[in-house]
C-alpha atoms as a PDB file:
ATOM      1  CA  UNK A   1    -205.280  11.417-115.144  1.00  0.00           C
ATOM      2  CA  UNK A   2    -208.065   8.902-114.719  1.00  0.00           C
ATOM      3  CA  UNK A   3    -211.545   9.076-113.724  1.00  0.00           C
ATOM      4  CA  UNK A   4    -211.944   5.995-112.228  1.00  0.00           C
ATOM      5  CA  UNK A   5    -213.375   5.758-108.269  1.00  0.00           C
ATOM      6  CA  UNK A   6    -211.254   4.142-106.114  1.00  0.00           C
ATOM      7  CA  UNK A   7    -212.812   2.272-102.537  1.00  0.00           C
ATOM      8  CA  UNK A   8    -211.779   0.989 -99.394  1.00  0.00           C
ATOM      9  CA  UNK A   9    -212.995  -2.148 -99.174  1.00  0.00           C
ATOM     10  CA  UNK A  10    -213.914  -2.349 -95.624  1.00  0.00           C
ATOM     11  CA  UNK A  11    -214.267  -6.352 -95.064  1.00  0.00           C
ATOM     12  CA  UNK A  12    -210.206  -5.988 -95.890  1.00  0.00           C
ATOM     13  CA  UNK A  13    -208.284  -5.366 -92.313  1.00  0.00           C
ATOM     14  CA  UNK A  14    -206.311  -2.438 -94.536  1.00  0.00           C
ATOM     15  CA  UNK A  15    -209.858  -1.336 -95.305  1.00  0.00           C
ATOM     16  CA  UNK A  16    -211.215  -1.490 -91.770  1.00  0.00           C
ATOM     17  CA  UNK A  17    -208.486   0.079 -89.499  1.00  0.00           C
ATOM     18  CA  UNK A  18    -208.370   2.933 -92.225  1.00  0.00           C
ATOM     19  CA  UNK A  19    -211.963   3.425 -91.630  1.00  0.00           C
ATOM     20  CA  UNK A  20    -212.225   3.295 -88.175  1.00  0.00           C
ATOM     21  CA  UNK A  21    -208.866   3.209 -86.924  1.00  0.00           C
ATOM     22  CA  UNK A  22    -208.511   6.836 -87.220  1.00  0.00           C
ATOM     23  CA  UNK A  23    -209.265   9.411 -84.479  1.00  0.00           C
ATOM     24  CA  UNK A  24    -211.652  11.590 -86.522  1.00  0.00           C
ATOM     25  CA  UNK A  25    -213.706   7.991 -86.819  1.00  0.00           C
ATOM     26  CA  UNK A  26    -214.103   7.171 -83.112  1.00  0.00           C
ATOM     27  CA  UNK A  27    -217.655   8.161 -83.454  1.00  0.00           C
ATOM     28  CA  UNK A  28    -218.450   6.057 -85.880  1.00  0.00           C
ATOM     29  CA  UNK A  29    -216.412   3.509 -84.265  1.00  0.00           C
ATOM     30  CA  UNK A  30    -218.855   3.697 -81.656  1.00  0.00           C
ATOM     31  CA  UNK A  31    -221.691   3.754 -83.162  1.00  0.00           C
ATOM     32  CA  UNK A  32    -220.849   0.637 -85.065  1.00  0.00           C
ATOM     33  CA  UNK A  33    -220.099  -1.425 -82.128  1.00  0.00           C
ATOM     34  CA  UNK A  34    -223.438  -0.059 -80.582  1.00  0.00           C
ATOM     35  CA  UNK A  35    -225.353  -1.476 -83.255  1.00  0.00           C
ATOM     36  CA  UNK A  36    -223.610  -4.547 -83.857  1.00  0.00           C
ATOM     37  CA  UNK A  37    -222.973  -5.427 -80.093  1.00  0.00           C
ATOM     38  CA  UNK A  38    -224.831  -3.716 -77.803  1.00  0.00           C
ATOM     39  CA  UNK A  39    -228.360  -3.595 -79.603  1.00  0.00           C
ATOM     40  CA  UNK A  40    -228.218  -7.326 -80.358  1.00  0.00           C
ATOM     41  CA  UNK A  41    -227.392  -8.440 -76.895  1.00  0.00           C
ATOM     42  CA  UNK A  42    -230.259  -5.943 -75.466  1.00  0.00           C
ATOM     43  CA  UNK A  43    -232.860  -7.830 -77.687  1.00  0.00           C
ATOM     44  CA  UNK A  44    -231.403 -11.327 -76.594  1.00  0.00           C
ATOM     45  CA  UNK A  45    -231.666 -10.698 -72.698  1.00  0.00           C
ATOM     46  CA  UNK A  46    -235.374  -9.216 -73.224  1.00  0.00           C
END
């Protein structure tokens, strides 16, 4: 049996939709989008 880690490279689409694809993600789902949609356009339009 081996000891190496294994990853999910999330900048892979595999990686990505395995992350947050998965129903007991959605909340991070969310809060991802929050900060890298919603915060950035707040601090644009003020």
């Amino acid at each position: 049996m081996s000891t190496k880690e294994r990853y999910i490279n999330l900048f892979t689409d595999y990686g990505f939709k395995k992350k947050f694809g998965e129903e007991p993600n959605k909340n991070l789902l969310l809060d991802f989008l929050i900060v890298s949609l919603i915060i950035p356009y707040l601090q644009l339009i003020s």
